[in-house]
C-alpha atoms as a PDB file:
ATOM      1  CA  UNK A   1      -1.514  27.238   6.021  1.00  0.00           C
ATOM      2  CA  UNK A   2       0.742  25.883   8.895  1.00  0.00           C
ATOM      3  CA  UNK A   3       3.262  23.383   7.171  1.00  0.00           C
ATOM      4  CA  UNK A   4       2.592  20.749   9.845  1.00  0.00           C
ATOM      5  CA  UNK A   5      -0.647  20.436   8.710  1.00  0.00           C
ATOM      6  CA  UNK A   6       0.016  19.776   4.895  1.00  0.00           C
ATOM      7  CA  UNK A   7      -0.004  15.915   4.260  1.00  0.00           C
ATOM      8  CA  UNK A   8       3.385  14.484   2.631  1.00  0.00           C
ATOM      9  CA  UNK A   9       2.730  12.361  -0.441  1.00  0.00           C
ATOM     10  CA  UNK A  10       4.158   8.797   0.355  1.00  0.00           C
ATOM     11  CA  UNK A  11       6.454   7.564  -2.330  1.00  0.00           C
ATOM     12  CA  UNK A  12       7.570   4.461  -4.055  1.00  0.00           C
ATOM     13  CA  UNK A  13       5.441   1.579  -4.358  1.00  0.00           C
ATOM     14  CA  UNK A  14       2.713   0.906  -2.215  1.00  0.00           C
ATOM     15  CA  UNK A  15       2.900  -2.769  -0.544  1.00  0.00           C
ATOM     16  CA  UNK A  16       0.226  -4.558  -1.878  1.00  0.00           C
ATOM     17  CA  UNK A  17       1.971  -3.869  -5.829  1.00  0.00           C
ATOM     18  CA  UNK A  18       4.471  -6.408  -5.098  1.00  0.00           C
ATOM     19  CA  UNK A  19       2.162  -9.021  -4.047  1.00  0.00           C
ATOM     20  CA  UNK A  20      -0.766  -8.482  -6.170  1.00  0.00           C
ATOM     21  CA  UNK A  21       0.865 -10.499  -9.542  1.00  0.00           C
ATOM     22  CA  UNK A  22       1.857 -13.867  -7.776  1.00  0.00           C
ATOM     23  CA  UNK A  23      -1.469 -13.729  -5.501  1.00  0.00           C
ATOM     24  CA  UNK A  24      -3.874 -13.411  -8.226  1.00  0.00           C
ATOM     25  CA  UNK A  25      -1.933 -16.343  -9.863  1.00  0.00           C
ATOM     26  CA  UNK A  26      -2.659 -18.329  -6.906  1.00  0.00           C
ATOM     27  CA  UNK A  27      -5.825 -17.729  -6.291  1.00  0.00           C
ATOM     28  CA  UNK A  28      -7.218 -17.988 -10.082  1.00  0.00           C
ATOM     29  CA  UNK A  29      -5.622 -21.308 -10.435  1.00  0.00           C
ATOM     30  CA  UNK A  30      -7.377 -22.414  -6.829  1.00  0.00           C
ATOM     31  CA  UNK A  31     -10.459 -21.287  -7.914  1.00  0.00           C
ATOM     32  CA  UNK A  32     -10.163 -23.155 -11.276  1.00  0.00           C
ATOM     33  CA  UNK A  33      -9.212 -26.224  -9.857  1.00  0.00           C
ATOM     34  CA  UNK A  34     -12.234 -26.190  -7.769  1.00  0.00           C
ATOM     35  CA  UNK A  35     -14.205 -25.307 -10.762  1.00  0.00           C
ATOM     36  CA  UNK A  36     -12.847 -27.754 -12.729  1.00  0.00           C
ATOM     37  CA  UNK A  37     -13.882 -30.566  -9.815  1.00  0.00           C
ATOM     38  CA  UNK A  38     -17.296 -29.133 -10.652  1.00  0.00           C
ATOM     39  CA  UNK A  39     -17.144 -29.624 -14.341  1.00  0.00           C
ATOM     40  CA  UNK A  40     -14.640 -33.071 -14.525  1.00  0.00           C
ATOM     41  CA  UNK A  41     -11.714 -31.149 -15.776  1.00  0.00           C
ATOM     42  CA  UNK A  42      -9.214 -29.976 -13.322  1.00  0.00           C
ATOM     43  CA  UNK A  43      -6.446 -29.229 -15.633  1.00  0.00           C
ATOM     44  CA  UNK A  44      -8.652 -26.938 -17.794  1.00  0.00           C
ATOM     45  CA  UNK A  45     -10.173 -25.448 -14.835  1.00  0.00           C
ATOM     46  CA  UNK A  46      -6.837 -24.545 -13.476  1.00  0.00           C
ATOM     47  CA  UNK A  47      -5.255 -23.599 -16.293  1.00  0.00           C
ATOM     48  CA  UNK A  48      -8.252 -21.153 -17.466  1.00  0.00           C
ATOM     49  CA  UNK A  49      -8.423 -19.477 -13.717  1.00  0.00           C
ATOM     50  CA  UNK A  50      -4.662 -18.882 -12.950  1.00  0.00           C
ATOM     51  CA  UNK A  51      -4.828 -17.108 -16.431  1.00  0.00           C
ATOM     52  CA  UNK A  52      -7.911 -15.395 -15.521  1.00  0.00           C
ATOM     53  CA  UNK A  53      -5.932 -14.395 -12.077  1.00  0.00           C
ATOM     54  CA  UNK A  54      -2.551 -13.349 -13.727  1.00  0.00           C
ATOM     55  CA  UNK A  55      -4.823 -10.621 -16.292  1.00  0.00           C
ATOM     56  CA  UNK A  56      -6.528  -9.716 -12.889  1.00  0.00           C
ATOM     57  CA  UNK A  57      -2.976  -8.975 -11.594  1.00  0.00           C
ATOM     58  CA  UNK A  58      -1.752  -7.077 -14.548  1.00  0.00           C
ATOM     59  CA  UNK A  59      -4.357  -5.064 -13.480  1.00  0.00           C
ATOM     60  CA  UNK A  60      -3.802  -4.565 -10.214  1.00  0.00           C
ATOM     61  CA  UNK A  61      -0.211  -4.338 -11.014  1.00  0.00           C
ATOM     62  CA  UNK A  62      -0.567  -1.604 -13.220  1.00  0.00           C
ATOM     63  CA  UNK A  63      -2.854   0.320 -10.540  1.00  0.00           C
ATOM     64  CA  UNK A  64      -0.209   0.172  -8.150  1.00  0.00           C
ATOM     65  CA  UNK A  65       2.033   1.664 -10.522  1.00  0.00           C
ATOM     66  CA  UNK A  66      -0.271   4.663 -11.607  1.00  0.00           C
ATOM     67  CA  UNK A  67      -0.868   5.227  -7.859  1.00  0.00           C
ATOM     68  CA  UNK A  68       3.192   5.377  -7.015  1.00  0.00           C
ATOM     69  CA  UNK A  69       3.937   7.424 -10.292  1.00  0.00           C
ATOM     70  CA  UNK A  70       1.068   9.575  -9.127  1.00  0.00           C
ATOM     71  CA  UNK A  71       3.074  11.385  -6.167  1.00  0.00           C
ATOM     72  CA  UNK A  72       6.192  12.469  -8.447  1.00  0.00           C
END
């Protein structure tokens, strides 16, 4: 096989990793709050979603991480 044809494994983190923690944060808790307008409670509502968003992130988090370590 001709070696410019072989693809080069990218390394280190890929981009979205570093975002995907504070994101989901964000976006759990705005989705809460707007929940929470639904069902009179917006303190709940936030509180439940941005810790629904920051497990979400873990997630994502640790896919980013399996996908980097995957390459070495």
């Amino acid at each position: 096989m001709a070696s410019g044809s072989q693809r080069r494994p990218s390394s280190g983190m890929p981009r979205w990793g570093g975002i995907v923690l504070p994101a989901c944060a964000l976006w759990g808790a705005l989705l809460g709050v707007v929940t929470g307008l639904a069902f009179g409670n917006i303190m709940i509502g936030g509180a439940i979603g941005a810790g629904l968003g920051v497990g979400i992130g873990i997630v994502l988090l640790a896919a980013a991480v399996v996908k980097a370590s995957h390459y070495h």
